[in-house]
Protein backbone atom coordinates (compact mmCIF):
# COMPACT_ATOMS: atom_id res chain seq x y z
CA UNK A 1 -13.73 -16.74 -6.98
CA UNK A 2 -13.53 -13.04 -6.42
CA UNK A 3 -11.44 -10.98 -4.31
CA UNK A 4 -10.76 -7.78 -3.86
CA UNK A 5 -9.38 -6.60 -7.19
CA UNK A 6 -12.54 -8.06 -8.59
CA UNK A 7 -14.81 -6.23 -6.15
CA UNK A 8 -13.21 -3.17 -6.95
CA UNK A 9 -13.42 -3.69 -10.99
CA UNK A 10 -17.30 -4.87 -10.59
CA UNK A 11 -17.90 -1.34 -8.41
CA UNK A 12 -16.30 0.69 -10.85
CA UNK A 13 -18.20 -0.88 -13.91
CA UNK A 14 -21.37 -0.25 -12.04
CA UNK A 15 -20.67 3.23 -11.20
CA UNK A 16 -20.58 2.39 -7.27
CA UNK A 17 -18.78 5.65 -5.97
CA UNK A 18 -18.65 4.67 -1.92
CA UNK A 19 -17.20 1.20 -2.41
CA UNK A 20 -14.67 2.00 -5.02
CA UNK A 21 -13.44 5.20 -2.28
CA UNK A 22 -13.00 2.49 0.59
CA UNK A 23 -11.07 -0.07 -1.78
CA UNK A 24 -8.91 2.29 -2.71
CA UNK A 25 -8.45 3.80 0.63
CA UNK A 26 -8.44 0.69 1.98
CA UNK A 27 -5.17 -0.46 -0.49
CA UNK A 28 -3.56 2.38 -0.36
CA UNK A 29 -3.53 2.28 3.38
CA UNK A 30 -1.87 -1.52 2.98
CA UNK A 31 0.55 0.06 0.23
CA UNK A 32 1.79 2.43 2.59
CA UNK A 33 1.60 0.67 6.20
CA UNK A 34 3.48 -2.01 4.18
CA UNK A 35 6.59 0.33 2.70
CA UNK A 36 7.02 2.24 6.16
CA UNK A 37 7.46 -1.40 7.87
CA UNK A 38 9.88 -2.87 5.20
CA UNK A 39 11.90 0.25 5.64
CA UNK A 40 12.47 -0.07 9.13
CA UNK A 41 13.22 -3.77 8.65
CA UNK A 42 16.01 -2.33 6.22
CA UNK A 43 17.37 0.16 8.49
CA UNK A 44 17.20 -2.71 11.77
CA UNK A 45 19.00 -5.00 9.29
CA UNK A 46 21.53 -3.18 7.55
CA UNK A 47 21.86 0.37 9.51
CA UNK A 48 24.57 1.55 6.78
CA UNK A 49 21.92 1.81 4.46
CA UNK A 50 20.30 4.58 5.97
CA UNK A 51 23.52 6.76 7.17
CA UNK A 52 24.02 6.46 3.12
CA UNK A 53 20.53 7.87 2.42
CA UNK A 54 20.60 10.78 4.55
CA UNK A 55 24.50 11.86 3.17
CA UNK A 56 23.01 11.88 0.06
C-alpha cells in the first residue's frame, strides 16, 4: 500500500522530473499552509506569546 512518500521515492528512482516537482510542491505547500495555521491557533490561544516574540 503506497502513498505519497512512496510515489515520490518510485518517481525519483525512475528519473520522473514533473511528478517529483508537484510532490514536492505539493508538500511543501501542506508544510507551510500547516505552520501559518498552528501559529495563529497559538497567538488566538495564548496572545502573550506573541507580544513576547515581537519584544524580542
Amino acid at each position: 500500500m503506497g502513498g505519497i512518500g512512496s510515489l515520490l521515492t518510485e518517481a525519483a528512482a525512475r528519473k520522473d522530473l514533473p511528478v517529483v516537482q508537484v510532490l514536492s510542491l505539493l508538500l511543501v505547500t501542506v508544510f507551510v499552509v500547516l505552520n501559518a495555521v498552528v501559529d495563529v491557533v497559538i497567538a488566538i490561544i495564548d496572545p502573550d506569546s506573541v507580544k513576547s516574540r515581537r519584544s524580542a
